[in-house]
Protein backbone atom coordinates (compact mmCIF):
# COMPACT_ATOMS: atom_id res chain seq x y z
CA UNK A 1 78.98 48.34 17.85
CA UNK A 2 82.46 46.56 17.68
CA UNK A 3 84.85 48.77 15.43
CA UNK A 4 88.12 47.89 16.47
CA UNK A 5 90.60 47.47 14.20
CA UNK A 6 91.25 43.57 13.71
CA UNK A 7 94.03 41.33 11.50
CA UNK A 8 92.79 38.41 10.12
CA UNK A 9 95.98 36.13 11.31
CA UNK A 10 94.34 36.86 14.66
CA UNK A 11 91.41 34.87 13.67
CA UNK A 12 93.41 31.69 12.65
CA UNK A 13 92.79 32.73 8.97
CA UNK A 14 95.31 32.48 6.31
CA UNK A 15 96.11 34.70 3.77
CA UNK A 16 94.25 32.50 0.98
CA UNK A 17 91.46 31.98 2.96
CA UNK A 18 90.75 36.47 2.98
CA UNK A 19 91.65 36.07 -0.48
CA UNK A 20 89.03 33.97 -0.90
CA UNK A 21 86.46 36.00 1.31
CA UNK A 22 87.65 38.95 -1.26
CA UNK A 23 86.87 37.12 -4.47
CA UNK A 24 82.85 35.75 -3.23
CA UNK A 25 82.29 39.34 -2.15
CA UNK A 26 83.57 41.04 -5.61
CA UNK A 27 81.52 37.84 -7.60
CA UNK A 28 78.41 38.85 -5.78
CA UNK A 29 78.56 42.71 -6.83
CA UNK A 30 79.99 41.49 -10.21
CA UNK A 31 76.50 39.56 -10.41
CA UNK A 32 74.57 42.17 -9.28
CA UNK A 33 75.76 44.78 -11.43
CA UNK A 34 74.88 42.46 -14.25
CA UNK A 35 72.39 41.84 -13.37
CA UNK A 36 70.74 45.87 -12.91
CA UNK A 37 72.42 46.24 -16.79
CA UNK A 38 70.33 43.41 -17.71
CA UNK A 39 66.91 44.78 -15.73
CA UNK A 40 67.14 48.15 -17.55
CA UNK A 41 67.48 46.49 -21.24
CA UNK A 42 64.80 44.74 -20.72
CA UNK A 43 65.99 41.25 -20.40
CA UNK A 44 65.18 40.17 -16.78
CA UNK A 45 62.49 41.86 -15.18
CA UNK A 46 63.71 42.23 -11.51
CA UNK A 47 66.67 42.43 -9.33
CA UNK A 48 67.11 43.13 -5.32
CA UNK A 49 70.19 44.18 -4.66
CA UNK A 50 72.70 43.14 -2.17
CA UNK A 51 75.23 46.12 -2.76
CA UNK A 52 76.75 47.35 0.21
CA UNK A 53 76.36 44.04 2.43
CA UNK A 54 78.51 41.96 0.90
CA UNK A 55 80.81 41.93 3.59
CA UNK A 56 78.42 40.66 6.40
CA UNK A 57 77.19 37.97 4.00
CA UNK A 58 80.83 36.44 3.07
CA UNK A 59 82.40 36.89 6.76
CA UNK A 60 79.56 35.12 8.03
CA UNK A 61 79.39 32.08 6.20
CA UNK A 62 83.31 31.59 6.20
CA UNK A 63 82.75 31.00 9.98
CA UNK A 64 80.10 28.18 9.29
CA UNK A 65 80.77 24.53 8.50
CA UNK A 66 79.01 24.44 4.49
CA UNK A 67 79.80 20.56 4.82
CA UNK A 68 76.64 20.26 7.02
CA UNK A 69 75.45 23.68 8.73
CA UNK A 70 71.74 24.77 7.03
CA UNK A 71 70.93 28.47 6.25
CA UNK A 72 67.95 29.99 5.62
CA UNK A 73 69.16 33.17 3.86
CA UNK A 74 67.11 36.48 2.84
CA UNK A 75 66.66 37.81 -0.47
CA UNK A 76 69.90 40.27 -0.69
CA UNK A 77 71.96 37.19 0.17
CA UNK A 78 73.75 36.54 -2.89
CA UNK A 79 76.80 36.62 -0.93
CA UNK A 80 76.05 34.00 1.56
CA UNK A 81 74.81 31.35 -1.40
CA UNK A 82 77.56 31.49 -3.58
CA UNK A 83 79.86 30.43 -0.78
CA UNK A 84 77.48 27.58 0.37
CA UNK A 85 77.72 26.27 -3.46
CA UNK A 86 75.23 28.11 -6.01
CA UNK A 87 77.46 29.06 -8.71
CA UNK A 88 77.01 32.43 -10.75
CA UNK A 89 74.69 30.10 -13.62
CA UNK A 90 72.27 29.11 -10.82
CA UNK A 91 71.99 32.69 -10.28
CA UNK A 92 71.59 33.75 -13.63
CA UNK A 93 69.55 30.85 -14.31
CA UNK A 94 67.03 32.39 -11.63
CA UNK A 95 67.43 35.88 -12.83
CA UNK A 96 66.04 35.12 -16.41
CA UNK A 97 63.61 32.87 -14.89
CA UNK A 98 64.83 29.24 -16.47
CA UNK A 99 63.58 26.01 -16.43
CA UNK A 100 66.86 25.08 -15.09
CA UNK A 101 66.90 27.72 -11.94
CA UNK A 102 67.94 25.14 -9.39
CA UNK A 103 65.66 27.62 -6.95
CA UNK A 104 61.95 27.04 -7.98
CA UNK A 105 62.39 26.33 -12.24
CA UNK A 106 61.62 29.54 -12.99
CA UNK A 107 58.79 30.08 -10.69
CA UNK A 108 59.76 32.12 -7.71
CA UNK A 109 61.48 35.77 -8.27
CA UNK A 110 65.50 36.45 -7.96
CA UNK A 111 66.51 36.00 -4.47
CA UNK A 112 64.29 33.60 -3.30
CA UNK A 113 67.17 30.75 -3.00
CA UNK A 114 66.91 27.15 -2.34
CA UNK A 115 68.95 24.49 -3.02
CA UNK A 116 68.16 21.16 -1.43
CA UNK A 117 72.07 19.07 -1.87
CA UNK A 118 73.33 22.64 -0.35
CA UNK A 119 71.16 22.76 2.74
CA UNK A 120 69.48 25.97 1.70
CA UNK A 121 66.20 26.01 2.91
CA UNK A 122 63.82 27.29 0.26
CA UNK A 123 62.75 30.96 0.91
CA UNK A 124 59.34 32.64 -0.03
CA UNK A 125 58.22 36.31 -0.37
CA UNK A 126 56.24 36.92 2.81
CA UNK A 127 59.33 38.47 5.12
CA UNK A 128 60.69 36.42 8.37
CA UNK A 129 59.21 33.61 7.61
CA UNK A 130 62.56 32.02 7.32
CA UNK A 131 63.51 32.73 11.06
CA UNK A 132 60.99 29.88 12.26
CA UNK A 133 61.67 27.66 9.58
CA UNK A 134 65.40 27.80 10.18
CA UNK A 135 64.74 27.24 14.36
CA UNK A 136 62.22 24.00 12.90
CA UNK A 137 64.91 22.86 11.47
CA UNK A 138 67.52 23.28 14.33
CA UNK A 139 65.25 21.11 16.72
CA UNK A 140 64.83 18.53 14.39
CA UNK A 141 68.28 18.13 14.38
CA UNK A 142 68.69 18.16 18.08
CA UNK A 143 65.59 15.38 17.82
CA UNK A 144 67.66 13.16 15.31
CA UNK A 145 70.57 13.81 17.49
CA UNK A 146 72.36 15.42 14.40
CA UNK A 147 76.09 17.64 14.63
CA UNK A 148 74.94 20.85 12.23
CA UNK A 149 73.71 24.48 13.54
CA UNK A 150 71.04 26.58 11.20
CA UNK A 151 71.96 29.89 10.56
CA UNK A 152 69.13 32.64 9.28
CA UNK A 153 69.88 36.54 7.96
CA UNK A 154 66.97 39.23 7.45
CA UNK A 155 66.85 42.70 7.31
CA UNK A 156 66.22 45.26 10.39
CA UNK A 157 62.57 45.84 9.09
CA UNK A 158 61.68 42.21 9.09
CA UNK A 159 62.83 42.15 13.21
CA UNK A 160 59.52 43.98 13.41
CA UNK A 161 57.81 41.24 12.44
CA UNK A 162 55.91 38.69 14.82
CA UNK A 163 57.94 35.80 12.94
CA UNK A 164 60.91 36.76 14.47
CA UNK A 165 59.47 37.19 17.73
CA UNK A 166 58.20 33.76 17.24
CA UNK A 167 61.56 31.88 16.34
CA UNK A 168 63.81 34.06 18.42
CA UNK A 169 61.31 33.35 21.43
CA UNK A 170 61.08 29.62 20.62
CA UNK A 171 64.90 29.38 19.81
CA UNK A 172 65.94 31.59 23.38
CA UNK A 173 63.81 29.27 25.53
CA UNK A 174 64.96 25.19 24.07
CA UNK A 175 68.80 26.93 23.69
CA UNK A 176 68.29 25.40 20.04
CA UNK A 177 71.47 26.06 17.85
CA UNK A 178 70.92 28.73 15.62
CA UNK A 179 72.36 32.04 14.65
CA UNK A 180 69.87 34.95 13.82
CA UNK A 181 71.78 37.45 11.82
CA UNK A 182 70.06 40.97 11.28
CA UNK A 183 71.79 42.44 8.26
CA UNK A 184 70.68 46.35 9.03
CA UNK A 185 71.01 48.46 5.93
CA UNK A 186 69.21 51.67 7.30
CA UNK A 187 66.21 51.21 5.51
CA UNK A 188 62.83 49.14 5.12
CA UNK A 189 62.58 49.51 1.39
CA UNK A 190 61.95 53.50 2.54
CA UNK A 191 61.67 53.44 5.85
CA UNK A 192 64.79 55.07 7.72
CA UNK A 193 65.78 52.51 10.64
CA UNK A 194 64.85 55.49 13.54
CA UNK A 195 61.53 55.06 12.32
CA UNK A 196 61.59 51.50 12.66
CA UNK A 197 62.86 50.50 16.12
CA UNK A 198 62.00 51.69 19.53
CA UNK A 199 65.66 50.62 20.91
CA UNK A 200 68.60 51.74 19.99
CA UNK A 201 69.88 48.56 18.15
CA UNK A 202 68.45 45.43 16.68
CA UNK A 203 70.89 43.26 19.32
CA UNK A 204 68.96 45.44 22.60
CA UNK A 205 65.79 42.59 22.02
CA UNK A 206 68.12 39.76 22.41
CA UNK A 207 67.72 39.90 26.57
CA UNK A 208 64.18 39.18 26.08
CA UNK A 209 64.75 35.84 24.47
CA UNK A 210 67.69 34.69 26.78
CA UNK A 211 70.55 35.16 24.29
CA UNK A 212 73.61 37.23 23.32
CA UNK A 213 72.61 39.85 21.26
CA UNK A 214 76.07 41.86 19.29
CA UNK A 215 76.10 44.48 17.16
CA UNK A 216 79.13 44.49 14.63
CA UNK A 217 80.56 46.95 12.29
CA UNK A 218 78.86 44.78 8.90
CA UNK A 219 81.39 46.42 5.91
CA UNK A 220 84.09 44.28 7.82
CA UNK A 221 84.06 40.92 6.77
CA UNK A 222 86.80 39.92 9.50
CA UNK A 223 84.42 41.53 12.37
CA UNK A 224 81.68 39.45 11.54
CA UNK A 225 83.61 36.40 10.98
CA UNK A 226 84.59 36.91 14.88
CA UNK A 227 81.42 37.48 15.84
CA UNK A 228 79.80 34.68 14.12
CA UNK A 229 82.28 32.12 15.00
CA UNK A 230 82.54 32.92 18.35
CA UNK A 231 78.43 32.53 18.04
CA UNK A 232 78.77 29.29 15.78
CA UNK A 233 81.66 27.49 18.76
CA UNK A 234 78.49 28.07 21.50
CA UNK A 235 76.05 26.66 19.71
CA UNK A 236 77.68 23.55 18.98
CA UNK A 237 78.86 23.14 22.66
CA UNK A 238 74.83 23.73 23.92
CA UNK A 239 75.30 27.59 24.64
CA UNK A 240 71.97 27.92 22.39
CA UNK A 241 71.09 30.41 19.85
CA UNK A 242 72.58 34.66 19.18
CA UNK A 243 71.56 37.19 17.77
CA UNK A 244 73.67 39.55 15.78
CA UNK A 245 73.43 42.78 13.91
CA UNK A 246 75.66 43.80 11.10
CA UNK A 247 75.30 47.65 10.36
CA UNK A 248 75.45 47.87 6.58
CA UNK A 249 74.52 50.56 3.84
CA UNK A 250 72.17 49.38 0.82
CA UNK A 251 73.94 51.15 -2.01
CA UNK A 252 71.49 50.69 -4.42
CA UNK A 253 67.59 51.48 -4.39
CA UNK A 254 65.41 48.79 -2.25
CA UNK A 255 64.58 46.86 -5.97
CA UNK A 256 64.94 47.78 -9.68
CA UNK A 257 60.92 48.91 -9.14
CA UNK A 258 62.08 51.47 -6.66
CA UNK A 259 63.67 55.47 -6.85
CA UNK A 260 65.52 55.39 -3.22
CA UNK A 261 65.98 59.68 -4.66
CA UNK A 262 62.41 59.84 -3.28
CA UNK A 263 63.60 59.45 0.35
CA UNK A 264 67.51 59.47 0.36
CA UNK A 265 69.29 62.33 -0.45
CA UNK A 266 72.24 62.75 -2.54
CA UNK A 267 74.58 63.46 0.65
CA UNK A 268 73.45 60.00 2.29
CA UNK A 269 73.89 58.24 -0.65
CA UNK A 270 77.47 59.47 -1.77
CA UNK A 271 78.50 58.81 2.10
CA UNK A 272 77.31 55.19 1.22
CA UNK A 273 79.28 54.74 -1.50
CA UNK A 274 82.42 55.85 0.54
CA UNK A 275 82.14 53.60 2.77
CA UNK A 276 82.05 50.17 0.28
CA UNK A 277 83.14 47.25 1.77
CA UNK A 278 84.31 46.09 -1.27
CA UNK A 279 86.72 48.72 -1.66
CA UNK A 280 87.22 48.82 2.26
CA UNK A 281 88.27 45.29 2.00
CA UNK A 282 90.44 45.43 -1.33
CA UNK A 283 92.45 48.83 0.86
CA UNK A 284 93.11 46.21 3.70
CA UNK A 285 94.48 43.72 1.83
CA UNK A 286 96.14 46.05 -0.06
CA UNK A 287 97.77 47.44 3.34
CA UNK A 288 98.58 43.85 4.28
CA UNK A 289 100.82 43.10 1.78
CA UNK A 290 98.35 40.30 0.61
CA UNK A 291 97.07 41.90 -2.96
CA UNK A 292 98.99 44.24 -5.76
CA UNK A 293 97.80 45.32 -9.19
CA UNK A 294 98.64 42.65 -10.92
CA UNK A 295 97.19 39.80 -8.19
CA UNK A 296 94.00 42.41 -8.06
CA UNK A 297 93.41 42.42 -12.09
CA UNK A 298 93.82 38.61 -11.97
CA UNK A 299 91.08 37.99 -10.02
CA UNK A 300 88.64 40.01 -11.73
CA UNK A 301 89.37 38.82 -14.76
CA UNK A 302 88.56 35.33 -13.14
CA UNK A 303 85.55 36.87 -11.55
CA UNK A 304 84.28 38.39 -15.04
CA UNK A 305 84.75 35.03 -17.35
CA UNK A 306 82.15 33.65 -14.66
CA UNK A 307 79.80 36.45 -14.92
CA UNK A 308 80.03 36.77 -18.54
CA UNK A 309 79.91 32.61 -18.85
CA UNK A 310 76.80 32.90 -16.44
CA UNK A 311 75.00 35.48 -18.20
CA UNK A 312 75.00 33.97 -21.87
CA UNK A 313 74.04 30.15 -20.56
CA UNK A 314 71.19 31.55 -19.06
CA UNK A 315 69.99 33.99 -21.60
CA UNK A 316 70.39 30.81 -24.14
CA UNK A 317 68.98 28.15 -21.56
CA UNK A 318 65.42 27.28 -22.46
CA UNK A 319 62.14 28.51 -20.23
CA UNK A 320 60.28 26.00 -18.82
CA UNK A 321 57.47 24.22 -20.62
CA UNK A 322 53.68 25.02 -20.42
CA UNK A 323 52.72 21.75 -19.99
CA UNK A 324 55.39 21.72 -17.19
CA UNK A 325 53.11 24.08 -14.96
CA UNK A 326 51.96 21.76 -12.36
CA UNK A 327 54.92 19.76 -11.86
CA UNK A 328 56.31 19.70 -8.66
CA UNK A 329 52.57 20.90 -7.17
CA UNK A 330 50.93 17.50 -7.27
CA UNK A 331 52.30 14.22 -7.14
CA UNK A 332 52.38 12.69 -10.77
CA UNK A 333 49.16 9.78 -11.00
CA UNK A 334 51.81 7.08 -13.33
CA UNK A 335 53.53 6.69 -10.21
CA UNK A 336 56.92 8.13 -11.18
CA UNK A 337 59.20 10.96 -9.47
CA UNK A 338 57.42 13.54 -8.01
C-alpha cells in the first residue's frame, strides 16, 4: 500500500482545488450525521453510512472528467455524487423518501443513487451488480466511438462476488476503459476482511484479469487522486481498465439496523476514529498554510446552511401520490411521457 507522504502542488492541483476536495468531504459527513440524528427520532427510517471513506470517494472523482465520465457508485458513496452534481436536497430528498428524490421518487432506499443528466447509472440493492453494468456501458461507448471512461466503487466484500469476476474478467480481456475502485473498510457488514479474502489484498486478483491492480492508503484524498488519475490518463489512451483498493475504516456501524459493538471492540473502534480523514485532511491543510480558524469556521458555516436548507425542504416536500404507484413501471396507454 502506497503511504508516502505527497503535496498536492505535485499533482498539478491548486490550492482552491484541495479546498474544494476539503469542503465535498466535510458536506458528505455533515449529511450523514444528519442524517443518523434524523434515523434515531424517527423521521427517516434508514441510513448507510459513508463515515470514514470520505477521502477515497472525493480524491477519486476530482481525477475524473464529471463533464462526460459515467460512474456507477455503491451505496456509501455520498462523497463521490455530490461532486458529480447531486446537491445535499437530492440527498435529503431520498433520505425521507420524496416524490421529488431525483433517485427512484421515493422508491428505492438511501444510497441507491441515480441521476440520468449526471451520468450516474442507477444502482439497486443486490451487491456488484454495478461492476458489469458500468463495463456495459464502457463498450458501448467504445461501439459509438464516444471520448468518456466509466468508473465503478464497491466494497471489499462485494469483490467476492461472481459479478465482479464477471466485469473485471470481461473488462481485463476487450482493455475496455473503466476504473474498478474497491473501497475496503475492514468489514462485510460484520465480517472482518481476513475472513473475507484468501490474498493478501483486494489489488493481488488484478493479474488474473490482465490489469494493474494498486492498493492506496484511502484516508488520503491526494493518494488516491494519483492513483486514479494516473488510472483515468491509461484508459483514455487504450491502456484498458485498473483496479484499485483504497484501505479505509467504516466509522460508524454497517447501517442504522446494525450494533457493529457485537463484533468490534471498543479499542478498534477508537483507533478508527483517530485516524479520520476528515480531520487527517483539515491537519494537512492546516500544515500547508492553506486553512486557519477563521477560513475553517467559514466553510462550515457554508457547509451547515446547506445541510440545514436540505433537511427542512425535504422534511416539508410532499410524498409521492398513491395513484402515482405504477408510474415509471409501464408505459402510460394516452400516449404521453413515459
Amino acid at each position: 500500500m502506497q503511504e508516502v507522504q505527497i503535496r498536492h502542488e505535485e499533482l498539478g492541483l491548486t490550492n482552491e482545488d484541495v479546498l474544494a476536495m476539503f469542503e465535498t468531504m466535510l458536506m458528505a459527513r455533515r449529511l450523514d450525521e444528519r442524517m443518523w440524528l434524523l434515523n434515531r427520532s424517527g423521521k427517516i427510517p434508514f441510513v448507510i453510512s459513508c463515515q470514514g471513506q470520505e477521502a477515497a470517494q472525493v480524491g477519486a472523482v476530482f481525477a475524473l472528467d464529471k463533464n462526460k465520465d459515467y460512474i456507477a457508485p455503491y451505496y456509501r458513496d455520498m462523497g463521490v455524487v455530490l461532486h458529480f452534481g447531486m446537491t445535499p436536497r437530492d440527498l435529503m430528498l431520498s433520505a425521507f423518501a420524496k416524490a421529488e428524490d431525483p433517485n427512484s421518487g421515493g422508491r428505492q432506499m438511501p444510497g441507491h443513487f441515480g441521476q440520468k443528466r449526471n451520468r450516474i447509472l442507477t444502482g439497486s440493492s443486490p451487491v456488484t451488480t454495478q461492476v458489469p453494468h458500468a463495463v456495459g456501458v464502457a463498450l458501448a461507448g467504445r461501439l459509438q466511438k464516444e471520448d468518456f471512461i466509466t468508473f465503478v466503487t464497491l466494497g471489499e466484500g462485494s469483490s467476492n462476488q461472481g459479478d465482479f469476476h464477471e466485469g473485471a474478467n470481461f473488462a481485463g480481456v476487450h482493455k475496455l476503459p473503466v476504473i474498478i475502485m474497491v473501497e475496503n473498510n475492514q468489514y462485510a457488514i460484520s465480517v472482518p476482511v481476513e475472513r473475507q479474502l484468501g490474498c493478501a489484498k483486494v489489488s493481488d486478483r488484478a493479474i488474473g484479469y490482465g490489469m494493474p491492480g494498486i492498493t492506496v492508503d484511502g484516508k488520503c484524498p491526494l493518494q488516491v487522486y494519483k492513483v486514479v488519475k494516473e488510472a483515468a490518463e491509461r484508459a483514455r489512451n487504450g491502456g484498458g481498465p485498473s483496479l484499485i483498493e483504497t484501505v479505509t475504516f467504516r466509522l460508524t456501524a454497517h447501517s442504522s439496523d446494525d450494533d457493529d459493538r457485537q463484533y468490534r471492540t471498543a479499542e478498534d473502534i477508537a483507533e478508527g476514529r483517530a485516524k479520520d480523514p476528515v480531520v487527517l485532511f483539515e491537519k494537512y491543510l492546516r500544515e500547508a498554510g492553506i486553512m486557519n480558524d477563521a477560513f475553517r469556521a467559514e466553510i462550515e458555516d457554508r457547509v451547515m446552511a446547506e445541510v440545514n436548507d436540505a433537511t427542512d425542504y425535504a422534511e416539508a416536500a410532499p410524498y409521492a401520490k398513491p395513484e402515482d404507484t405504477l408510474k415509471y413501471v409501464y408505459a402510460p396507454t394516452d400516449g404521453g411521457d413515459v
